[in-house]
Protein backbone atom coordinates (compact mmCIF):
# COMPACT_ATOMS: atom_id res chain seq x y z
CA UNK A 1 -5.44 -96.07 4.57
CA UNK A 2 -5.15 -93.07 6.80
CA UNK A 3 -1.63 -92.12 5.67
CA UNK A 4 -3.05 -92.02 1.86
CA UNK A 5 -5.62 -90.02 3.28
CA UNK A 6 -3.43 -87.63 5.57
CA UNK A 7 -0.79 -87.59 2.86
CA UNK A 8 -1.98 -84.17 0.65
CA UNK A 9 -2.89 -82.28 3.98
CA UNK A 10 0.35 -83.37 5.39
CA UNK A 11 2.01 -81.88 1.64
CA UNK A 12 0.20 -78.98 1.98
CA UNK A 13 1.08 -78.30 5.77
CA UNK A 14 4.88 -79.07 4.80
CA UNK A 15 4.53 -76.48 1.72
CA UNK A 16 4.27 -74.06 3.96
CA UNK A 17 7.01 -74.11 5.78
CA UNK A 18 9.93 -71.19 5.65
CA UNK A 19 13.65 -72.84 4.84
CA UNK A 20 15.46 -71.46 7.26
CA UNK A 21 18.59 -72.01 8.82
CA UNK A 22 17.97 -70.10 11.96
CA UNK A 23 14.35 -70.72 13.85
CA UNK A 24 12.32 -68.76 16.51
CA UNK A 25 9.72 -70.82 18.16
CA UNK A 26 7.00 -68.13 19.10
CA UNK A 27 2.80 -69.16 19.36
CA UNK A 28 2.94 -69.15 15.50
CA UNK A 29 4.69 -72.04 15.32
CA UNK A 30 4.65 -74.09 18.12
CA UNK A 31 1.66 -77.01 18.47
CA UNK A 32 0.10 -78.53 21.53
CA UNK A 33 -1.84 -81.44 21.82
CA UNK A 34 -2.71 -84.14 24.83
CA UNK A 35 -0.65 -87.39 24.41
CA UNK A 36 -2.14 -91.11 25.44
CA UNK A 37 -1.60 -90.52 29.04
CA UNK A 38 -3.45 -86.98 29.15
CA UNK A 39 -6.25 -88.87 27.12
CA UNK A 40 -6.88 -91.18 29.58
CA UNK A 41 -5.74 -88.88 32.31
CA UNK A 42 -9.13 -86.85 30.93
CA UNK A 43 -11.60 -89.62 31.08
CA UNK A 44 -10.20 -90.12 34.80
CA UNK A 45 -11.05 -86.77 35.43
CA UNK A 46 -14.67 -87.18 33.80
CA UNK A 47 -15.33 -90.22 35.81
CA UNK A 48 -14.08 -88.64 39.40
CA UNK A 49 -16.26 -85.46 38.66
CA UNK A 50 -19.79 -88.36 37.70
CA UNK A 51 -18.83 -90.69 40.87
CA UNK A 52 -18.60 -86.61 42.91
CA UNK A 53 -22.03 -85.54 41.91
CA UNK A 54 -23.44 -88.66 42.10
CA UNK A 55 -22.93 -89.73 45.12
CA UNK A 56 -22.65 -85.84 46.67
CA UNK A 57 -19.00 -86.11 47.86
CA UNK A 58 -17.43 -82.92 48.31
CA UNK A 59 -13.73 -84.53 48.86
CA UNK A 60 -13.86 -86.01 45.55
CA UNK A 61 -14.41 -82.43 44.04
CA UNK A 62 -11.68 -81.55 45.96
CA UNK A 63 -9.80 -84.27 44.47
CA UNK A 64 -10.82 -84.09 40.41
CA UNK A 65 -11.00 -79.76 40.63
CA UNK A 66 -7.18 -79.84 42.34
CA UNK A 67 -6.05 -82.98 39.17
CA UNK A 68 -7.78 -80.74 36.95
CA UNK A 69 -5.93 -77.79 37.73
CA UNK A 70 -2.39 -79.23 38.42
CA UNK A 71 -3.44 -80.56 34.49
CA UNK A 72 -3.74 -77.22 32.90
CA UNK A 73 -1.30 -75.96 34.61
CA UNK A 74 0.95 -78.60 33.38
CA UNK A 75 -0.42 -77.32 29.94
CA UNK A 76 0.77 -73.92 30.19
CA UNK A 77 4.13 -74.64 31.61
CA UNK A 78 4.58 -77.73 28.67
CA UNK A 79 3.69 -75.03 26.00
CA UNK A 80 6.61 -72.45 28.14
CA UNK A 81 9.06 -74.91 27.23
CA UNK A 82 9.35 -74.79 23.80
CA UNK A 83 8.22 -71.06 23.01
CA UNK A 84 11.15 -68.88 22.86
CA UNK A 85 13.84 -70.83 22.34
CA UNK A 86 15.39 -70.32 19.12
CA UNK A 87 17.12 -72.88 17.19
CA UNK A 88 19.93 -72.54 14.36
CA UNK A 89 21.74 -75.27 12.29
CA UNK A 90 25.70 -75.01 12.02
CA UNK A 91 26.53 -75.58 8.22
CA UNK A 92 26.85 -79.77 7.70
CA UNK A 93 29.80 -81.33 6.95
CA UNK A 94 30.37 -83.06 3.69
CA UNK A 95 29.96 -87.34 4.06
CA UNK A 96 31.33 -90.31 1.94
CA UNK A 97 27.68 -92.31 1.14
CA UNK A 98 27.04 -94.77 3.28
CA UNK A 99 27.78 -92.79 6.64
CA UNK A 100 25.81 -91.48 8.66
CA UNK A 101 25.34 -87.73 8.54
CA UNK A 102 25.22 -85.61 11.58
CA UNK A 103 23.71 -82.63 11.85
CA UNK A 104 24.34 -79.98 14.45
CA UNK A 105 21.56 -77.60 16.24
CA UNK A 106 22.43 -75.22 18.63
CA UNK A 107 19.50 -74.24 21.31
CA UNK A 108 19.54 -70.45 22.72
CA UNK A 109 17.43 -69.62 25.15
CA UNK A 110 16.94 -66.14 26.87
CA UNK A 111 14.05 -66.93 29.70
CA UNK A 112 15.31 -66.86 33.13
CA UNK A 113 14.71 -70.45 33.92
CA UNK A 114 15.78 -73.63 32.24
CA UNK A 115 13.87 -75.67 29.60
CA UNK A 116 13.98 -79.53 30.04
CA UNK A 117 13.64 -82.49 27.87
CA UNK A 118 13.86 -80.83 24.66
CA UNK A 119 14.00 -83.68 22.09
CA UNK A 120 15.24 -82.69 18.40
CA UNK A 121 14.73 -85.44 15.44
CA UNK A 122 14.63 -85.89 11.76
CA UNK A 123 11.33 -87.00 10.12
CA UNK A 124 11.36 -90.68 9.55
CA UNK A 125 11.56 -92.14 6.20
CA UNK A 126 9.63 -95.56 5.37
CA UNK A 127 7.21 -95.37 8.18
CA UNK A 128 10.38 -96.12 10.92
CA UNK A 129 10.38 -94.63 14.23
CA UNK A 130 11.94 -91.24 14.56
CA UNK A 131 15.42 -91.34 16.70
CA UNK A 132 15.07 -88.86 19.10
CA UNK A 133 18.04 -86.80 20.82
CA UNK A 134 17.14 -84.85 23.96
CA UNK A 135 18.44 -82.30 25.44
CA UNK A 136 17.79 -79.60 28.67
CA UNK A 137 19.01 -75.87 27.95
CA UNK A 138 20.07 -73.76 30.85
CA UNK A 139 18.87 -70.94 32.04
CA UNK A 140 19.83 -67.46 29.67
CA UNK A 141 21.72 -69.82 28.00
CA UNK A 142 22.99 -72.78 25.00
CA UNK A 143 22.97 -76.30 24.29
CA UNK A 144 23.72 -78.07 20.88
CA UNK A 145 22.32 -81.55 20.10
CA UNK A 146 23.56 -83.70 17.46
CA UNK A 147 21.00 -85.51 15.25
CA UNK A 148 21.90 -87.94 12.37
CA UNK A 149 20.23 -89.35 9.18
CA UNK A 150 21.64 -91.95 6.62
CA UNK A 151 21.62 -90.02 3.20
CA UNK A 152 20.56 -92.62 -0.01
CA UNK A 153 22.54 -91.01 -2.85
CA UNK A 154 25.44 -89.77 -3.03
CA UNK A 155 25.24 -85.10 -4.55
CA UNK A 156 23.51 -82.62 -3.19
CA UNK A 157 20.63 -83.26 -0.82
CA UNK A 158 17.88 -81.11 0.85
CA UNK A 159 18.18 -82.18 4.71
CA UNK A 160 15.21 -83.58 5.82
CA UNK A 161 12.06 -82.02 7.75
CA UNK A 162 13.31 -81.41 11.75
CA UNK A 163 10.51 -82.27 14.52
CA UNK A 164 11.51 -80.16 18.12
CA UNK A 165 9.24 -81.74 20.93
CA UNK A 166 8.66 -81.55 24.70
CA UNK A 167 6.38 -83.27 26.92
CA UNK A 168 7.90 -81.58 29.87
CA UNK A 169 6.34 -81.57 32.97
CA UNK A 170 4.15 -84.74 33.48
CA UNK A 171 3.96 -85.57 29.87
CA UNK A 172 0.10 -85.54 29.14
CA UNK A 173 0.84 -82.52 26.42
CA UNK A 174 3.00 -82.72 23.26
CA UNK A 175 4.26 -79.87 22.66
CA UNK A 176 6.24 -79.70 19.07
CA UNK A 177 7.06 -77.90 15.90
CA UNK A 178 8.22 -78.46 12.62
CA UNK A 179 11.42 -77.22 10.51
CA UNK A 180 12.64 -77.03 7.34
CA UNK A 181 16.09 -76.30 6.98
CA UNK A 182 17.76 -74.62 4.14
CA UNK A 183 21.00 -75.94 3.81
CA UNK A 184 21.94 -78.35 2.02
CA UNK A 185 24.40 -81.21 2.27
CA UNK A 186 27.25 -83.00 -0.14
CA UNK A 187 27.53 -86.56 -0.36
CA UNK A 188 30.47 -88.03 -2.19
CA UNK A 189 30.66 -91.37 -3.82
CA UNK A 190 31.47 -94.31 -1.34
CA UNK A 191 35.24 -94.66 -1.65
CA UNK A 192 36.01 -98.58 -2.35
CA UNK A 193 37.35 -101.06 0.21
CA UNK A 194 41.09 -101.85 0.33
């Protein structure tokens, strides 16, 4: 019921989207939003600050004011991460049907210090679970990743919608973006079995 519901917002969103082989990840484009574990890492908070003024305990302020901070802290440096870093496909290789297509993303990045647990993945088809392929990039400098999908028919195909996430440092943000990629990608007939 909510994915009918989501599904035309979701269209729209996606409609949006620049093809583009080569992708800068600047405040535009990058998304931030509190996972499960800053959720409930929130209500903690909440609860620390009621039991503080409640029972008039000025350690416990000390306590939910310093989680608090180390939190959005932990905000600004997840968000860090993934801004900046700029991401471009190498051309795909042509695949018989029935293989497994790999696709090739290199990550630049020009900031002075390194970016951890940057995970790269194609959107899922089906309602599966996305496979995720993580990565850290070094300082001033380049990683590539290496992300497959399993193409249905064989001819020309659109590659699919691109998810780049972090939930670097303590993993109560999500930090992510979305990309569409323009190139496209040739899949020739399965060739029969001796």
């Amino acid at each position: 019921m909510r994915q009918r519901l989501l599904a035309p917002l979701r269209r729209w969103w996606l409609a949006r989207l620049p093809a583009t082989d080569q992708l800068q990840l600047t405040q535009r484009n990058v998304y931030i939003l509190p996972t499960g574990a800053g959720a409930m890492l929130a209500l903690t908070l909440l609860a620390l600050l009621i039991a503080a003024i409640n029972y008039q305990l000025n350690l416990g302020y000390l306590l939910t004011f310093a989680l608090a901070s180390s939190a959005a802290s932990s905000m600004v440096l997840c968000h860090a991460t993934l801004r900046g870093l700029q991401l471009h496909l190498l051309p795909p290789e042509p695949q018989f049907l029935g293989q497994v297509a790999r696709l090739t993303v290199q990550l630049h990045s020009s900031a002075r210090r390194p970016r951890y647990g940057i995970g790269l993945a194609p959107r899922p088809e089906d309602g599966q679970a996305p496979s995720w392929a993580y990565c850290d990039v070094p300082a001033q400098g380049m990683a590539q990743l290496q992300i497959g999908f399993a193409p249905q028919h064989r001819g020309w195909h659109r590659l699919p919608l691109l998810t780049a996430q972090t939930r670097f440092p303590l993993g109560i943000f999500r930090v992510w973006c979305w990309w569409q990629p323009a190139a496209q990608l040739l899949v020739y007939p399965a060739p029969e079995a001796h």
